[in-house]
N, C-alpha and C. Protein backbone atom coordinates (compact mmCIF):
# COMPACT_ATOMS: atom_id res chain seq x y z
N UNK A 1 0.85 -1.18 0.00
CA UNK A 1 0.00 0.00 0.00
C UNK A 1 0.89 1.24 0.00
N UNK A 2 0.31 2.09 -1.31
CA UNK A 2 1.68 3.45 -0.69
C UNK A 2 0.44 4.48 -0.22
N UNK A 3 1.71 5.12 0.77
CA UNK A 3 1.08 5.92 1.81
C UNK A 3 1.55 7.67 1.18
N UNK A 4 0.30 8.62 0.66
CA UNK A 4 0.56 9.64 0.74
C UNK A 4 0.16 10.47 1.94
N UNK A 5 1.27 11.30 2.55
CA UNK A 5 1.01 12.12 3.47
C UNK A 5 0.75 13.48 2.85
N UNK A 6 -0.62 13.95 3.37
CA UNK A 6 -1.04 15.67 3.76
C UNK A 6 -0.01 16.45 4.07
N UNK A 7 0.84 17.29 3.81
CA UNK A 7 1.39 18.23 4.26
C UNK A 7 1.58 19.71 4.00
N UNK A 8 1.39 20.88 5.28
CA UNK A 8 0.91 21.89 4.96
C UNK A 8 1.94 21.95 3.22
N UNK A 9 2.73 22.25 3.12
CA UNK A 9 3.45 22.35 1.43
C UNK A 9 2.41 21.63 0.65
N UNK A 10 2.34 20.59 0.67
CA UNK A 10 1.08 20.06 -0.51
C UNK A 10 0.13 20.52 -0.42
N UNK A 11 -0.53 20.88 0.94
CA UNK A 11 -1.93 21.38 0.74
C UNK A 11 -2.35 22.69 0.36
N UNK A 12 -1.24 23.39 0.71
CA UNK A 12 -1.17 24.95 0.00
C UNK A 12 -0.79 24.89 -1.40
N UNK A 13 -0.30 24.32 -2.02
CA UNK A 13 0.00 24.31 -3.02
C UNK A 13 -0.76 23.16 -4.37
N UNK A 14 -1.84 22.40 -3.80
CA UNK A 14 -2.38 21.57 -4.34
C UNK A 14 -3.91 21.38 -4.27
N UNK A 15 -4.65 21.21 -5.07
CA UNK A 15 -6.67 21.64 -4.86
C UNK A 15 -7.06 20.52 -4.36
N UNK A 16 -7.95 20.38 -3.94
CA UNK A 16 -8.48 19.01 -2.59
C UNK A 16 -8.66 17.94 -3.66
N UNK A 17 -9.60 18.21 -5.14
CA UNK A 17 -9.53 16.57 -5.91
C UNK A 17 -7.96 16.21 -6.03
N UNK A 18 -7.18 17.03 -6.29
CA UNK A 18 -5.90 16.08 -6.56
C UNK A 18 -5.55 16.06 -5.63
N UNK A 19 -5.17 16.41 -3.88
CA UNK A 19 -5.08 15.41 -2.91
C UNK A 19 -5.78 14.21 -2.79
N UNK A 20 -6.66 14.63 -2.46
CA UNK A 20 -7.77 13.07 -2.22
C UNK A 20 -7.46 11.92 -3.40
N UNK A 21 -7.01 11.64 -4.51
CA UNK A 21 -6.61 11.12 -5.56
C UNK A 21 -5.55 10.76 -5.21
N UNK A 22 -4.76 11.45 -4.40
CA UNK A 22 -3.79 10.82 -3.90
C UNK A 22 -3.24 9.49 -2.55
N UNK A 23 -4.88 9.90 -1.98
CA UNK A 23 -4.72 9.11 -0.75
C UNK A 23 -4.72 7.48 -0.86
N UNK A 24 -4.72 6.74 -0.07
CA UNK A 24 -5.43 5.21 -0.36
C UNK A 24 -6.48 5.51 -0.09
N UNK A 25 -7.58 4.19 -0.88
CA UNK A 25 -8.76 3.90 -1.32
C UNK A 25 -9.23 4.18 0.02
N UNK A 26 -8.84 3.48 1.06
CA UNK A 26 -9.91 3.27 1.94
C UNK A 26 -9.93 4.65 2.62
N UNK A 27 -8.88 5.37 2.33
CA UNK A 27 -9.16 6.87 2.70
C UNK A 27 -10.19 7.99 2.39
N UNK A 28 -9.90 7.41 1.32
CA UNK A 28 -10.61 7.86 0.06
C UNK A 28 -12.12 7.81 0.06
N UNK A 29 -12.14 6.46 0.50
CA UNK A 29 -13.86 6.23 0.94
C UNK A 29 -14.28 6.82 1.88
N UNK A 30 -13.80 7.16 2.74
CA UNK A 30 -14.68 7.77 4.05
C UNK A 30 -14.20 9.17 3.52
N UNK A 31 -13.47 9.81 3.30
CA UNK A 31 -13.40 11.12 2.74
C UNK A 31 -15.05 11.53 1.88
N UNK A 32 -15.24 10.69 0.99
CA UNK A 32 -16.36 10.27 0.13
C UNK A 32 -17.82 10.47 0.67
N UNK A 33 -17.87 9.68 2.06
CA UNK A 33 -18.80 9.66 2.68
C UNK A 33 -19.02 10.48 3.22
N UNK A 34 -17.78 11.10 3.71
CA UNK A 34 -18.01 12.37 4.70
C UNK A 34 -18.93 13.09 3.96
N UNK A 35 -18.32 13.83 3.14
CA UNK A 35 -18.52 14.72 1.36
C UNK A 35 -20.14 14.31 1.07
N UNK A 36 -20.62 13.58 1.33
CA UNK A 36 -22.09 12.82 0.90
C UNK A 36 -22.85 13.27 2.11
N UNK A 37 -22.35 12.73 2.98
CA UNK A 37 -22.90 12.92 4.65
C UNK A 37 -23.08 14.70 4.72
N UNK A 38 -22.41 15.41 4.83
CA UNK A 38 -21.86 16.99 4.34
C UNK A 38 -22.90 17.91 3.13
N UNK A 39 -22.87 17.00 2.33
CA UNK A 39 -23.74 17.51 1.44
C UNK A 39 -25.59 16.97 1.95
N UNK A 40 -25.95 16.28 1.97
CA UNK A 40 -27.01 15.72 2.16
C UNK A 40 -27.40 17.13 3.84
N UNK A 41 -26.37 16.93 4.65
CA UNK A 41 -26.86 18.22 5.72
C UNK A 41 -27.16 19.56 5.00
N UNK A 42 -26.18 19.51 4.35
CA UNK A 42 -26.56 21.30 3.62
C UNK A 42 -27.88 21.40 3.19
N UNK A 43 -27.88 20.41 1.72
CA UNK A 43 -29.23 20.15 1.27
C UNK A 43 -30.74 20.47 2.54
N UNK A 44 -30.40 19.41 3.61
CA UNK A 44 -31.55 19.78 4.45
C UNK A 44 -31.56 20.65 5.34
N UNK A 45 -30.82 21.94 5.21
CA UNK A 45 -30.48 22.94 6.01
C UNK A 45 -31.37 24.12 5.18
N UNK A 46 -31.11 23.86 4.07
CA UNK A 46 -32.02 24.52 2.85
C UNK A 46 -33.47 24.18 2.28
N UNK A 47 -34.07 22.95 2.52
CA UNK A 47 -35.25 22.46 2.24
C UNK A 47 -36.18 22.94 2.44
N UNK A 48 -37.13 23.54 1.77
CA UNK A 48 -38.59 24.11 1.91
C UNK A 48 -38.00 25.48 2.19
N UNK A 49 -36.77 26.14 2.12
CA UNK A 49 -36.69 27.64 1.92
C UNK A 49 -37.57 28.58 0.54
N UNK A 50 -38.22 29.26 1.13
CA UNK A 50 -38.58 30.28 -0.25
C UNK A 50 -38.10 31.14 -0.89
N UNK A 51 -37.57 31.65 -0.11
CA UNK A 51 -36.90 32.52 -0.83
C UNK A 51 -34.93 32.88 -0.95
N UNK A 52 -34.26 33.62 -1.28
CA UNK A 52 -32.74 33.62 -1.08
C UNK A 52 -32.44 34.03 0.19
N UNK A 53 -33.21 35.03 0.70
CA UNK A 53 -32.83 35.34 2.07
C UNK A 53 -33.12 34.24 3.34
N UNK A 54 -34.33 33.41 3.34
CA UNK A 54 -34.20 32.47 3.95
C UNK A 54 -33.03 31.63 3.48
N UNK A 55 -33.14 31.16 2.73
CA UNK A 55 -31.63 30.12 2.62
C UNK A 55 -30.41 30.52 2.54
N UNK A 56 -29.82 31.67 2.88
CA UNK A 56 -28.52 32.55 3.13
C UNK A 56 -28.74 31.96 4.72
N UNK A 57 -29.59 32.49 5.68
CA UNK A 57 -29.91 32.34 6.71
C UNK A 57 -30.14 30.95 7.32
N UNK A 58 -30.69 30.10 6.60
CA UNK A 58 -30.45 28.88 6.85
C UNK A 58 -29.28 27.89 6.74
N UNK A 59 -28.09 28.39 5.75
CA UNK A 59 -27.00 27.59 5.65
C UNK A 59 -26.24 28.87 6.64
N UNK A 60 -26.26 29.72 7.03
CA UNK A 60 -25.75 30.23 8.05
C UNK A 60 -26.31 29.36 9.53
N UNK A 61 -27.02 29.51 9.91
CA UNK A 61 -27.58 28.57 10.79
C UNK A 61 -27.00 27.35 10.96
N UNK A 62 -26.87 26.89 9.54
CA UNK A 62 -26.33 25.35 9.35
C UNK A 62 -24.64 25.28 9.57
N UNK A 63 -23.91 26.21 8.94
CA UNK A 63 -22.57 26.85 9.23
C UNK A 63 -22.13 27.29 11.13
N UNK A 64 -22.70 27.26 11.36
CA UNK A 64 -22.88 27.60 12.86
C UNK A 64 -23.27 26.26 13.80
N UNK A 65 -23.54 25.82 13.28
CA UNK A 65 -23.95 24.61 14.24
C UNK A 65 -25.33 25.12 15.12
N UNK A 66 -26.16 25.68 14.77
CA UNK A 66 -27.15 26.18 15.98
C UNK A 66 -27.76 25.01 16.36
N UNK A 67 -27.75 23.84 16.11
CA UNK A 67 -28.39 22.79 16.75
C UNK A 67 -27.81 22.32 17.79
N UNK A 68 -26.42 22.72 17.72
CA UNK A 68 -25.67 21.95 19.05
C UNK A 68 -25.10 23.10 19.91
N UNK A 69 -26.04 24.33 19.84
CA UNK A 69 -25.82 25.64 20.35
C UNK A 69 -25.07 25.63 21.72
N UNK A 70 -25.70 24.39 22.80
CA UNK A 70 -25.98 24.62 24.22
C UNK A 70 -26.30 22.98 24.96
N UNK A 71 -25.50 21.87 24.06
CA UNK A 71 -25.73 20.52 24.16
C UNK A 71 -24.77 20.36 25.33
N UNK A 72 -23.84 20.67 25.81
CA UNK A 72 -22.88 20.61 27.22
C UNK A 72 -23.85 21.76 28.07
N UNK A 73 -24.15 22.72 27.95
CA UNK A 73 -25.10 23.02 29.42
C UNK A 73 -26.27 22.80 29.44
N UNK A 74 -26.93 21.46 28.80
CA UNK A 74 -28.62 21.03 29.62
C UNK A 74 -29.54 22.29 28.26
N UNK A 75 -28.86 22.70 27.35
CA UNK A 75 -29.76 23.06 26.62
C UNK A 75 -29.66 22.86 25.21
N UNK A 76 -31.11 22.35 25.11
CA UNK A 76 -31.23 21.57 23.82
C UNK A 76 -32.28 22.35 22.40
N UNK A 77 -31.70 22.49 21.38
CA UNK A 77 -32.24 23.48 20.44
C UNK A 77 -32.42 22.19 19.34
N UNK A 78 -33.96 22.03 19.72
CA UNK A 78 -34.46 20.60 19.27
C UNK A 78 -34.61 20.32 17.58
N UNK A 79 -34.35 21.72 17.20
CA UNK A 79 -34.69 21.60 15.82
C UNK A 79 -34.92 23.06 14.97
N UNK A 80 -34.59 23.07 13.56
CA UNK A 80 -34.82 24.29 12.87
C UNK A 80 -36.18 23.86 11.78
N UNK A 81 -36.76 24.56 12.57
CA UNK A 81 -38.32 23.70 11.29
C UNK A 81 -38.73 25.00 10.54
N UNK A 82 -38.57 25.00 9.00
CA UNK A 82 -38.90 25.94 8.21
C UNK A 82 -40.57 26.19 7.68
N UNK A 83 -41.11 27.00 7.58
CA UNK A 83 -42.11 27.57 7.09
C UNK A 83 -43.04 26.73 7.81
N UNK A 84 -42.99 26.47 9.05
CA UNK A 84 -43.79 26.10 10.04
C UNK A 84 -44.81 27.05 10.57
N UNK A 85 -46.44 26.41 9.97
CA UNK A 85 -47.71 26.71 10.32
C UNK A 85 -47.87 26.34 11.70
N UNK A 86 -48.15 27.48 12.38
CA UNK A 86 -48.42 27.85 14.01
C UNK A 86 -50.08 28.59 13.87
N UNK A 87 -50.33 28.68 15.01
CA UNK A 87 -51.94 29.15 15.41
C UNK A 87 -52.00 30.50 16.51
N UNK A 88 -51.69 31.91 16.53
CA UNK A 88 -52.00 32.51 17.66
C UNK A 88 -52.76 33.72 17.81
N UNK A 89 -53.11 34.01 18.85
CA UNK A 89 -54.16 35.23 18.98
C UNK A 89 -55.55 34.96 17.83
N UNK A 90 -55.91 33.29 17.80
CA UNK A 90 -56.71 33.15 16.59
C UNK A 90 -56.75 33.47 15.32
N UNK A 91 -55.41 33.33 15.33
CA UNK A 91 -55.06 33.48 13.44
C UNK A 91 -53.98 32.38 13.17
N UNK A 92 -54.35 32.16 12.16
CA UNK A 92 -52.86 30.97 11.37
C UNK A 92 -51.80 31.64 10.43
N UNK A 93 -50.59 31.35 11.29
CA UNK A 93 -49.66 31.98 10.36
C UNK A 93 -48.55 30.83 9.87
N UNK A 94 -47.65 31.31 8.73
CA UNK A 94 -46.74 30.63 8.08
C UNK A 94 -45.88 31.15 8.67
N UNK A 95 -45.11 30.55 9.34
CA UNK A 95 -43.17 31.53 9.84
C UNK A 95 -42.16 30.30 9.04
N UNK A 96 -41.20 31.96 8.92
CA UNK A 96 -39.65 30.95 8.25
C UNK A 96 -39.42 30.07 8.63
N UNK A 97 -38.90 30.65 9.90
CA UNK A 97 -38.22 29.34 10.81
C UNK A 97 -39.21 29.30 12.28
N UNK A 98 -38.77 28.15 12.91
CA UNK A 98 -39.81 28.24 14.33
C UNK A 98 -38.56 26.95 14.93
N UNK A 99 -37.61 27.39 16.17
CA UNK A 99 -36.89 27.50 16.71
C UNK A 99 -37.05 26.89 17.94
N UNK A 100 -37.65 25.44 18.45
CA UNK A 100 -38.09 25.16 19.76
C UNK A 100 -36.60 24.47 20.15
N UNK A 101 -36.98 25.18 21.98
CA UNK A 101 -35.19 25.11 22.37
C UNK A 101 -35.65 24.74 24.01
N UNK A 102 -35.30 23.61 24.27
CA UNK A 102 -35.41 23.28 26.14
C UNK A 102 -34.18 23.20 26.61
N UNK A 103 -34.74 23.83 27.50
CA UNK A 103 -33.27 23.63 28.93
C UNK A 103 -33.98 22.05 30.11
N UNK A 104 -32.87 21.78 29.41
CA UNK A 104 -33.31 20.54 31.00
C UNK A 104 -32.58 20.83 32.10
N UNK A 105 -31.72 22.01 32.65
CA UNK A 105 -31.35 22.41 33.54
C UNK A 105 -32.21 22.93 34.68
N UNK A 106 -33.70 23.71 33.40
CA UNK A 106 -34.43 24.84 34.47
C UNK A 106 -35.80 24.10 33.95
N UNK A 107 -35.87 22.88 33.30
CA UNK A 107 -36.91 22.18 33.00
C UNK A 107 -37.59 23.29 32.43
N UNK A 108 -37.84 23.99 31.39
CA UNK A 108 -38.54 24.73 30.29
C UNK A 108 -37.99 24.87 29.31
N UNK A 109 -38.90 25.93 28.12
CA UNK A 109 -38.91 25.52 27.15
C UNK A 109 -39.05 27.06 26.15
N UNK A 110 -38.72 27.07 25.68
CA UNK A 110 -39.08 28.49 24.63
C UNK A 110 -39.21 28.31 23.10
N UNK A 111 -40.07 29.09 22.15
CA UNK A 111 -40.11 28.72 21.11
C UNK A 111 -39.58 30.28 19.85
N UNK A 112 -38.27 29.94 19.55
CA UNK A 112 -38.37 31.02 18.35
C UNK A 112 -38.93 31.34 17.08
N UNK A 113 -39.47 32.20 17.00
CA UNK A 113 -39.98 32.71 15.43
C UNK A 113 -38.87 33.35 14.93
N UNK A 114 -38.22 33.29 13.62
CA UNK A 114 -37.52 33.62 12.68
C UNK A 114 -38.39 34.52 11.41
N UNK A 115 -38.33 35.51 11.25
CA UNK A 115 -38.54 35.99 9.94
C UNK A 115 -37.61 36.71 9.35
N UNK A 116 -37.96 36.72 7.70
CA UNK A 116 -37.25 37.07 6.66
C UNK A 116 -38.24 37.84 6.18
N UNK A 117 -37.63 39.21 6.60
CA UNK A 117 -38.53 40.32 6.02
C UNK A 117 -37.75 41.15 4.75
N UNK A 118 -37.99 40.23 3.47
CA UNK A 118 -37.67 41.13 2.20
C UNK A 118 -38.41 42.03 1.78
N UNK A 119 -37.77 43.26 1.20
CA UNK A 119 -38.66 44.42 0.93
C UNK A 119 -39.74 44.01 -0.47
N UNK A 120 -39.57 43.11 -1.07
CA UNK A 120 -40.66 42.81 -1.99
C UNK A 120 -41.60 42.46 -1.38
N UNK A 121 -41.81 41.61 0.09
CA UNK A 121 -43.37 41.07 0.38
C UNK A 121 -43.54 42.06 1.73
N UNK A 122 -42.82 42.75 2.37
CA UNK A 122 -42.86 43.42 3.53
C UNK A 122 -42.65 44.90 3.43
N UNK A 123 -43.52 45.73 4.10
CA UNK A 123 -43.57 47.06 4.15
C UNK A 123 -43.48 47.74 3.02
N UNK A 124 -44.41 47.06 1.60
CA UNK A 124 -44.69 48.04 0.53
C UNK A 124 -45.61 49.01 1.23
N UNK A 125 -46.66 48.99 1.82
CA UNK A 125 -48.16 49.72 2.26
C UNK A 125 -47.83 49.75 3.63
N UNK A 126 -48.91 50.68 3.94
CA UNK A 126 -49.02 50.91 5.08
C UNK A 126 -49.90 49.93 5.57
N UNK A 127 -50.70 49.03 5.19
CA UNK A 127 -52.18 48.40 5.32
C UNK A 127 -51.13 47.17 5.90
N UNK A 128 -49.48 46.58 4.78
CA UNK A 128 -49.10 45.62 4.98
C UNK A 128 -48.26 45.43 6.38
N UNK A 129 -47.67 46.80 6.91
CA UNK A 129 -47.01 47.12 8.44
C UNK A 129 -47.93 47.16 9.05
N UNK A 130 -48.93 47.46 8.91
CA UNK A 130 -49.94 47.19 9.86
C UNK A 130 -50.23 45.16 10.32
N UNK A 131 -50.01 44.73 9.04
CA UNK A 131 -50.34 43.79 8.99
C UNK A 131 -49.22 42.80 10.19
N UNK A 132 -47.81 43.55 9.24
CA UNK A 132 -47.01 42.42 10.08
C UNK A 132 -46.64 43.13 11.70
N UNK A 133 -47.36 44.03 11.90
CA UNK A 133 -47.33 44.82 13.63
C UNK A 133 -48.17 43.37 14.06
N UNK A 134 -49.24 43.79 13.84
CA UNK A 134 -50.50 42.93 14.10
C UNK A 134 -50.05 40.94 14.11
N UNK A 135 -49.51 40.70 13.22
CA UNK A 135 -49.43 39.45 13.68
C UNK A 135 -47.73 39.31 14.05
N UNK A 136 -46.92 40.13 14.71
CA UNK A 136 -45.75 40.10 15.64
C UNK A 136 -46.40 39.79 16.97
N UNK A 137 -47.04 41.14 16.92
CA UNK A 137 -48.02 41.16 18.34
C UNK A 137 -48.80 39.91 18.70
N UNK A 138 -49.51 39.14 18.06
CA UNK A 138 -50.46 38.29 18.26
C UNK A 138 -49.14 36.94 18.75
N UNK A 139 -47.80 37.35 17.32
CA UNK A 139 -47.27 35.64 18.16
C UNK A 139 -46.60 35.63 19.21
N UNK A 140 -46.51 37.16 19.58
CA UNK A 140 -45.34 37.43 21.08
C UNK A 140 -46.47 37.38 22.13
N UNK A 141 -48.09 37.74 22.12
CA UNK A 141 -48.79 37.21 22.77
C UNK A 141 -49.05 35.87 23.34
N UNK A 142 -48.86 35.36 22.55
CA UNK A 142 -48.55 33.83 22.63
C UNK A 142 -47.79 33.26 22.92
N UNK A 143 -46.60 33.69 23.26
CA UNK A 143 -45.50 33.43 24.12
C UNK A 143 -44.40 32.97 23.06
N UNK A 144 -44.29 33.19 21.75
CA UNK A 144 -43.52 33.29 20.81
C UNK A 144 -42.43 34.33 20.88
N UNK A 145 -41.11 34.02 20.71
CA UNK A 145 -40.04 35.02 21.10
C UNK A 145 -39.97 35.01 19.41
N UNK A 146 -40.23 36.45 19.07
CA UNK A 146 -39.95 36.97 17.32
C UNK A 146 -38.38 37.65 17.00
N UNK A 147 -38.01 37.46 16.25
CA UNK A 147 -37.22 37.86 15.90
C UNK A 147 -36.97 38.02 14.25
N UNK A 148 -37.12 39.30 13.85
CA UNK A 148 -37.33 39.66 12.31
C UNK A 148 -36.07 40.52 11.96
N UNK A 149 -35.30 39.95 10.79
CA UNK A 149 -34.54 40.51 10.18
C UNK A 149 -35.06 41.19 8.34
N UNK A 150 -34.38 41.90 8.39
CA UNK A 150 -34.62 42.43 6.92
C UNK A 150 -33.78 41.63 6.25
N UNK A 151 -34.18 41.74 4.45
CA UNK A 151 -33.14 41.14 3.65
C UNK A 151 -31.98 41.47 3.47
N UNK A 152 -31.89 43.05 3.90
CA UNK A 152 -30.57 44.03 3.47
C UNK A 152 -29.38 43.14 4.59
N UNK A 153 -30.49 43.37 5.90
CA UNK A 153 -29.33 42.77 7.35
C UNK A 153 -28.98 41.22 7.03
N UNK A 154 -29.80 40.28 6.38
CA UNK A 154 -28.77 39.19 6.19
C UNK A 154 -28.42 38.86 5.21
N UNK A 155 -28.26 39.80 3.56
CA UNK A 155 -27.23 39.96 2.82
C UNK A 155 -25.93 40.70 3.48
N UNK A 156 -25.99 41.49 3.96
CA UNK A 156 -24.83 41.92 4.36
C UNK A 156 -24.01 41.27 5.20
N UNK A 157 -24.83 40.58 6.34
CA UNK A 157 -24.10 40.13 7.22
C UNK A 157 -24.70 38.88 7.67
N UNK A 158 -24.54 38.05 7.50
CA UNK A 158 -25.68 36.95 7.60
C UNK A 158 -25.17 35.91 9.06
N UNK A 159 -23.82 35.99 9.20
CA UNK A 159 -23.10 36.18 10.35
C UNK A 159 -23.48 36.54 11.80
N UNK A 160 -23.82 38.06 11.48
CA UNK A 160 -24.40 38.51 13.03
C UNK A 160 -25.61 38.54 12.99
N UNK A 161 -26.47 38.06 12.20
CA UNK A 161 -28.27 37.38 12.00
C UNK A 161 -28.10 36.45 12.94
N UNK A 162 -27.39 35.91 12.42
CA UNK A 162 -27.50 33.98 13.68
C UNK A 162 -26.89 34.18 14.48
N UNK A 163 -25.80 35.04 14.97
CA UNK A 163 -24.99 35.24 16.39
C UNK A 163 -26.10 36.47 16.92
N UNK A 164 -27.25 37.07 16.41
CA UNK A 164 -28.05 37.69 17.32
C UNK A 164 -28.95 36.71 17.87
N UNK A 165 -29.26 35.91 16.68
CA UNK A 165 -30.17 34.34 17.48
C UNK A 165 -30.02 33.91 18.45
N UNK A 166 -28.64 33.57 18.26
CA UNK A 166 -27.71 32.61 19.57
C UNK A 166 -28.11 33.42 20.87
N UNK A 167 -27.41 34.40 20.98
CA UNK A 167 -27.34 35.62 21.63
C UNK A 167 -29.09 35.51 22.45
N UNK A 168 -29.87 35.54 21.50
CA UNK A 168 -31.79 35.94 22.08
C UNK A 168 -31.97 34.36 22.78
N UNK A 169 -31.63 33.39 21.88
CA UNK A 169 -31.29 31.97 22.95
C UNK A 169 -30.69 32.21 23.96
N UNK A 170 -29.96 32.18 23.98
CA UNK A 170 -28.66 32.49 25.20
C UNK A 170 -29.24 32.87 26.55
N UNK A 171 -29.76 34.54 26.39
CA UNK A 171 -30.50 35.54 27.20
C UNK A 171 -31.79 34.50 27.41
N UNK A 172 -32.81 34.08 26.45
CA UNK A 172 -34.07 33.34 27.67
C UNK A 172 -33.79 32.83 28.41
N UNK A 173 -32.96 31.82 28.41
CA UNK A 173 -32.25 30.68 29.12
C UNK A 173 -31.11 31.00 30.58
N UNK A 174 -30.97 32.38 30.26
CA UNK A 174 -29.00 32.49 30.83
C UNK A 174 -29.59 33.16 32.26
């Protein structure tokens, strides 16, 4: 069996297919899998997104690890569920994301709302800010923690979108 070694000189100087081409097979295979395993997460990090700004925001999310936000202190961020139909103040709404996160430290539970407020479906009219006042209000009535970004804030920075998340996790819990 010949053995190629990784070294920073090769790897700076060489693109990942022609390393990996270089390795043994059986290296090669789990490299493979990883790469499959890797891709198949992205893919479902992105699934049922509508639009570009949700899925900037969602492979940010996914880039971040927010699922394993708080898995060493007793808090568990059970899941990122997209365009999840919720019920409050007697109305049904569609949200981006919906963010349920328990602490088994303090035995409770909190649920985030995520929106992606692009200027094409949000705040053309006044009738439509009214609209999305009105059902903020209704899901923070409900004990929904909201949190709405514009499209501009997570094109630009899509970065401190999900480290403000973390951050609004963090604070219910901390």
């Amino acid at each position: 069996m010949n053995f190629f070694k990784v070294t920073e000189n090769n790897w700076e100087s060489s693109d990942f297919e022609e390393l990996i081409g270089k390795i043994d097979s059986k290296s090669n295979e789990i490299v493979s899998e990883i790469l499959r395993e890797t891709k198949d997460k992205i893919l479902y990090s992105i699934l049922d997104c509508e639009s570009p700004i949700e899925m900037i925001l969602a492979l940010e999310m996914h880039r971040q690890d927010i699922l394993n936000l708080g898995k060493l202190n007793g808090l568990d961020v059970v899941d990122v569920i997209k365009q999840e139909r919720i019920t409050a103040g007697g109305s049904k709404y569609r949200v981006d994301f919906l963010i349920p996160v328990w602490s088994k430290n303090l035995g409770r539970g909190a649920e985030f709302v995520i929106e992606c407020n692009g200027h094409e479906f949000h705040e053309k009219t006044k009738e439509q800010v009214s609209r999305d006042n009105a059902r903020q209000r209704k899901l923070t009535n409900a004990g929904y923690v909201v949190i709405n970004f514009s499209g501009s804030e997570i094109y630009r920075d899509p970065r401190k979108c999900v480290s403000e998340i973390k951050d609004a996790i963090w604070s219910k819990f901390g």
